[in-house]
C-alpha atoms as a PDB file:
ATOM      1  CA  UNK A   1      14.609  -1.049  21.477  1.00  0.00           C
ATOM      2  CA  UNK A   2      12.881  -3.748  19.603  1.00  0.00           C
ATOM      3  CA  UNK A   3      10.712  -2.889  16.362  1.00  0.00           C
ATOM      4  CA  UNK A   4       7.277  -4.220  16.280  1.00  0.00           C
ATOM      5  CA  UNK A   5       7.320  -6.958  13.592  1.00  0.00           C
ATOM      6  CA  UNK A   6       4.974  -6.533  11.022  1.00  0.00           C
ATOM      7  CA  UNK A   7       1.605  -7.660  10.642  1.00  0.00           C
ATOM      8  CA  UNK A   8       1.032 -10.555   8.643  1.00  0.00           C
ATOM      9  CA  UNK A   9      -1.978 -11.022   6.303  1.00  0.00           C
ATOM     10  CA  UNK A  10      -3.005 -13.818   3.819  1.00  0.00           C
ATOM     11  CA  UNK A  11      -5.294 -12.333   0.792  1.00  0.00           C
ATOM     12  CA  UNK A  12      -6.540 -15.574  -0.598  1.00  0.00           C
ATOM     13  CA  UNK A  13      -9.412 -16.086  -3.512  1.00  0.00           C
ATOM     14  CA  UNK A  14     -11.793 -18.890  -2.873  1.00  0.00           C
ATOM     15  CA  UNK A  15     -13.808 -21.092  -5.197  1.00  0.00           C
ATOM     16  CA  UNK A  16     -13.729 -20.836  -8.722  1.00  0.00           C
ATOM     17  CA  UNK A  17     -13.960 -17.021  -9.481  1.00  0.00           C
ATOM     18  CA  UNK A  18     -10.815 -16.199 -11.859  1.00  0.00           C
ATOM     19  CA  UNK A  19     -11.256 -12.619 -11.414  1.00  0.00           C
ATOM     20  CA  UNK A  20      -8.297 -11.251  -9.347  1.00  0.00           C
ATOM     21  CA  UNK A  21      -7.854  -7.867 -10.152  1.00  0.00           C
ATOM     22  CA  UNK A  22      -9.170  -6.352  -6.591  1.00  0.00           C
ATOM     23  CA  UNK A  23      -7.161  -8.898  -4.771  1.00  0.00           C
ATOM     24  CA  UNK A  24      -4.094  -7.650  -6.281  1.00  0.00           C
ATOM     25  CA  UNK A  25      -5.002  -4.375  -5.934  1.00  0.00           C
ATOM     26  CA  UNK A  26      -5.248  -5.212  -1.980  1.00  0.00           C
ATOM     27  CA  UNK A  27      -2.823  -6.961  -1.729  1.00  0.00           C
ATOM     28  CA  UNK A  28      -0.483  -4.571  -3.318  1.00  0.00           C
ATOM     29  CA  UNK A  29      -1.928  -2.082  -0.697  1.00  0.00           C
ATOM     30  CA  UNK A  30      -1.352  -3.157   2.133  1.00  0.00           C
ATOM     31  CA  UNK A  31       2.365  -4.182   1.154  1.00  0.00           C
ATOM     32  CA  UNK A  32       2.798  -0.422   0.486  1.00  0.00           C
ATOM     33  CA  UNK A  33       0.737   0.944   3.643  1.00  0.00           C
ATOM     34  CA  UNK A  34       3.549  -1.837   6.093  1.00  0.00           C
ATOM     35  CA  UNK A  35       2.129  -5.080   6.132  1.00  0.00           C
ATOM     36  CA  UNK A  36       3.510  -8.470   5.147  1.00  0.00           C
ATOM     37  CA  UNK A  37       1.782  -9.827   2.573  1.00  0.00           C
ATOM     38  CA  UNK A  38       0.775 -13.049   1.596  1.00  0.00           C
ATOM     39  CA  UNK A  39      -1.109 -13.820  -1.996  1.00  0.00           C
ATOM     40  CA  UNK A  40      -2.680 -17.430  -2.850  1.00  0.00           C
ATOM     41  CA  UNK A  41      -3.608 -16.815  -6.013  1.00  0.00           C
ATOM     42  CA  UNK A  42      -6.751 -17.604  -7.965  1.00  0.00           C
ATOM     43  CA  UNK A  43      -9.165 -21.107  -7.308  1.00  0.00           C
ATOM     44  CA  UNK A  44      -8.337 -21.260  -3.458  1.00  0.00           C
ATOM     45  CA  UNK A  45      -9.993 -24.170  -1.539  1.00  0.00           C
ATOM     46  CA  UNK A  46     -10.798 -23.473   1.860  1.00  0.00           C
ATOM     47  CA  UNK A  47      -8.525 -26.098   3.007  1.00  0.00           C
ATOM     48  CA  UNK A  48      -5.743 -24.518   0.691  1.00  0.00           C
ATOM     49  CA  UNK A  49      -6.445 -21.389   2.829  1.00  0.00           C
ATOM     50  CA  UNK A  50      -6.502 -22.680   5.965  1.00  0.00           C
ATOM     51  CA  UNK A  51      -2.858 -24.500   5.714  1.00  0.00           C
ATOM     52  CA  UNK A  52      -1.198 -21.727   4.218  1.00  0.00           C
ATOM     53  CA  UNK A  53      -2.548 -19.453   6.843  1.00  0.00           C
ATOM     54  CA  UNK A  54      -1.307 -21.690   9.364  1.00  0.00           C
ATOM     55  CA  UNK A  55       1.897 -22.651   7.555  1.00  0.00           C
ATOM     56  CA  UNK A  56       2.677 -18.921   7.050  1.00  0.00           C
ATOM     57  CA  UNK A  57       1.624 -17.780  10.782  1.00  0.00           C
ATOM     58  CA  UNK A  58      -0.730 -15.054   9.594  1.00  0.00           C
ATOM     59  CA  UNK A  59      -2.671 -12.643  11.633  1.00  0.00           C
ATOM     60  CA  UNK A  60      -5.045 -11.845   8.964  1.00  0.00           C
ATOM     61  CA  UNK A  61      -6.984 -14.191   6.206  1.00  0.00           C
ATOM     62  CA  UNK A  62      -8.331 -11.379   3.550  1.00  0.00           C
ATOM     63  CA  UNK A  63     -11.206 -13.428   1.224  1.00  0.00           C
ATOM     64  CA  UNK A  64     -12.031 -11.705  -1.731  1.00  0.00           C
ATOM     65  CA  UNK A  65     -14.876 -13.071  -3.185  1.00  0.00           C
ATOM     66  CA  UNK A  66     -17.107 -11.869  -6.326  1.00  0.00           C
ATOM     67  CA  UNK A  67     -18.521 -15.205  -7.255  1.00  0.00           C
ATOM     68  CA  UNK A  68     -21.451 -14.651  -4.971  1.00  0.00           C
ATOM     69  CA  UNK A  69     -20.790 -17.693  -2.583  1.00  0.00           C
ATOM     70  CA  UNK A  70     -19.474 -15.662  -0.320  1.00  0.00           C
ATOM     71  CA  UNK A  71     -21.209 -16.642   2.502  1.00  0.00           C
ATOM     72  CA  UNK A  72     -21.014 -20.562   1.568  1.00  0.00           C
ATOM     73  CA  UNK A  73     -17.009 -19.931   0.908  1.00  0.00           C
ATOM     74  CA  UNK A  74     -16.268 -18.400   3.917  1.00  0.00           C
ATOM     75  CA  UNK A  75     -17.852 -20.362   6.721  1.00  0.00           C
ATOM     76  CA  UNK A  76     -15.250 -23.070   4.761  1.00  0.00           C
ATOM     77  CA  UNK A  77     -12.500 -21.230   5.584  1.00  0.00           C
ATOM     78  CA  UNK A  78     -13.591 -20.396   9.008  1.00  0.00           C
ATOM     79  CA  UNK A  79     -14.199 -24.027   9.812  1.00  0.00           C
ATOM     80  CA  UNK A  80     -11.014 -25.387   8.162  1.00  0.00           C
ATOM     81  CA  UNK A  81      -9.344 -22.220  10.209  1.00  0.00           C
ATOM     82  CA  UNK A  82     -11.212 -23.379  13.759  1.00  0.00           C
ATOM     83  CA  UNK A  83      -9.660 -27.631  12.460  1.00  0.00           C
ATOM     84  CA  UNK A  84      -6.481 -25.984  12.136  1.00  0.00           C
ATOM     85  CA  UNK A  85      -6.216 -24.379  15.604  1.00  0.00           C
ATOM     86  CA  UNK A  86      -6.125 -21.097  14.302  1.00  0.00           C
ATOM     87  CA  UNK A  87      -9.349 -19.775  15.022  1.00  0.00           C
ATOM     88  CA  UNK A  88      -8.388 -16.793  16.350  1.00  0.00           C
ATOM     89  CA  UNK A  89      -6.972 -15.548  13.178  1.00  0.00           C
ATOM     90  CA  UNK A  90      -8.581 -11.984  11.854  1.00  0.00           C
ATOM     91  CA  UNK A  91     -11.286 -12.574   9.010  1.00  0.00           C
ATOM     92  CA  UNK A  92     -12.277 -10.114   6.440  1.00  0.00           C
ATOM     93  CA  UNK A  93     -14.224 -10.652   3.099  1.00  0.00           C
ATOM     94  CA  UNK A  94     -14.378  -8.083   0.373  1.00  0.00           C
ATOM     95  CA  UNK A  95     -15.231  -7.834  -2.937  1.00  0.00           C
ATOM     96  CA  UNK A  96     -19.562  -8.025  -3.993  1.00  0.00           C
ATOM     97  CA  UNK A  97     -21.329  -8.872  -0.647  1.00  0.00           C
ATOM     98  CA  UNK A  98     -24.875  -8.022  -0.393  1.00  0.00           C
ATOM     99  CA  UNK A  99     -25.754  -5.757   2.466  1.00  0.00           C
ATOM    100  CA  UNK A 100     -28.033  -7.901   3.377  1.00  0.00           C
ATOM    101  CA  UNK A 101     -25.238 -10.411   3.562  1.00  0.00           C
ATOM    102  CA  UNK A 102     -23.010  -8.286   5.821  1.00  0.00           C
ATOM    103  CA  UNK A 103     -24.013  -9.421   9.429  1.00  0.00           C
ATOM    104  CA  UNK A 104     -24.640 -12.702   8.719  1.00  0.00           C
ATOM    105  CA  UNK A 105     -20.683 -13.016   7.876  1.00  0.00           C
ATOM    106  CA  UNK A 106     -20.219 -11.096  11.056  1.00  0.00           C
ATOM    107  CA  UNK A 107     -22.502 -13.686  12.503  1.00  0.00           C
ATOM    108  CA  UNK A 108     -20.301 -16.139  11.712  1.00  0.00           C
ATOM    109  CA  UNK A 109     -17.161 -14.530  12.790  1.00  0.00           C
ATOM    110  CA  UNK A 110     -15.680 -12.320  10.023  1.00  0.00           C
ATOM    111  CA  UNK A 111     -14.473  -9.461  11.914  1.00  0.00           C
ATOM    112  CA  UNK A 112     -15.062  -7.053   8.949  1.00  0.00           C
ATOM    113  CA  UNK A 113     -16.360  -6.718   5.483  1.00  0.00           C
ATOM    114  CA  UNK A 114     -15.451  -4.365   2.795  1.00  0.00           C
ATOM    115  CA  UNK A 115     -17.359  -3.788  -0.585  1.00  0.00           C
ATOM    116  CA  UNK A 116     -16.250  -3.158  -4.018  1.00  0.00           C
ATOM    117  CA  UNK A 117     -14.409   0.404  -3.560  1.00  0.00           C
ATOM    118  CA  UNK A 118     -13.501   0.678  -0.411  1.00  0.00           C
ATOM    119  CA  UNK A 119     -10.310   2.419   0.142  1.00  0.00           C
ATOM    120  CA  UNK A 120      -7.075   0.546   0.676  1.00  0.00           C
ATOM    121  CA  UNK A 121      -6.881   3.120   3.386  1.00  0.00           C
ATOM    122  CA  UNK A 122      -9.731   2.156   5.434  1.00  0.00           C
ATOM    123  CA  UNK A 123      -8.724  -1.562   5.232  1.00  0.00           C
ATOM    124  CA  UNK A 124      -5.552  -1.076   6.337  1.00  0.00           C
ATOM    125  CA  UNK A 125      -6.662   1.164   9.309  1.00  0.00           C
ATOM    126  CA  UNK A 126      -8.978  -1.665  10.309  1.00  0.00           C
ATOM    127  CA  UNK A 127      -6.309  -4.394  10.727  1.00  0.00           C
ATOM    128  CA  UNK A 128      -4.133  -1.986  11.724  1.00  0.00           C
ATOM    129  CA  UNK A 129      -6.721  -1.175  15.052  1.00  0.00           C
ATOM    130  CA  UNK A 130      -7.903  -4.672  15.255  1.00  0.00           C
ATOM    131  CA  UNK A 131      -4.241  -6.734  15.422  1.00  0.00           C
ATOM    132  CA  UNK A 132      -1.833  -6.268  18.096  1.00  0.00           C
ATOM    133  CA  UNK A 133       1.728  -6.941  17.089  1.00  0.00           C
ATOM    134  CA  UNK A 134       4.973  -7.737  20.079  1.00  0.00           C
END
């Protein structure tokens, strides 16, 4: 019997925020709860994102975003994502998103958002039910 292959997620930080402490955090996470685990590193365009996504066949793009242009930031990377023929790719964005901010990033196709201090747990539940894997 074949074993599922693992899914594959990019955690990437956009724009100019320097502050990557929750990213790693996440991205530690979700190593340890299975998943493969890509990490861009700090200063991220949304080009940047969109090729390594691409280059590194993801099923997930993670943005975590603090600098408060979250909603400016990410319909970048879901554009570049959409140039790039990988539109179907799962977006989330964490990190400090206004409530009110929330459905307009569903809106424009993030599949989920998760605030400062959300458990690893829950994120990794939510790809997990969201991404199927052959």
């Amino acid at each position: 019997m074949k074993e599922a292959r693992k899914i594959r997620v990019l955690v990437a930080k956009p724009g100019l925020d320097g502050h990557e402490r929750g990213a790693r955090i996440i991205a530690y996470g979700l190593r340890d709860a299975g998943f493969e685990v890509i990490y861009t590193g700090l200063r991220q365009t949304p080009d940047e994102i969109a090729s390594a996504a691409v280059q590194e066949d993801v099923d997930v793009v993670g943005l975590s975003i603090l600098s408060g242009a979250h909603l400016t930031l990410t319909k970048k990377v879901l554009g570049k994502l959409a140039e790039k023929g990988a539109g179907d790719v799962l977006v989330l964005v964490g990190g400090v998103i206004p409530e009110e901010d929330q459905p307009v990033l569903r809106e424009m196709g993030v599949a989920g958002v998760f605030t400062a201090g959300t458990p690893i747990s829950k994120v990794a539940e939510f790809i997990s039910g969201n991404v199927a894997v052959n």
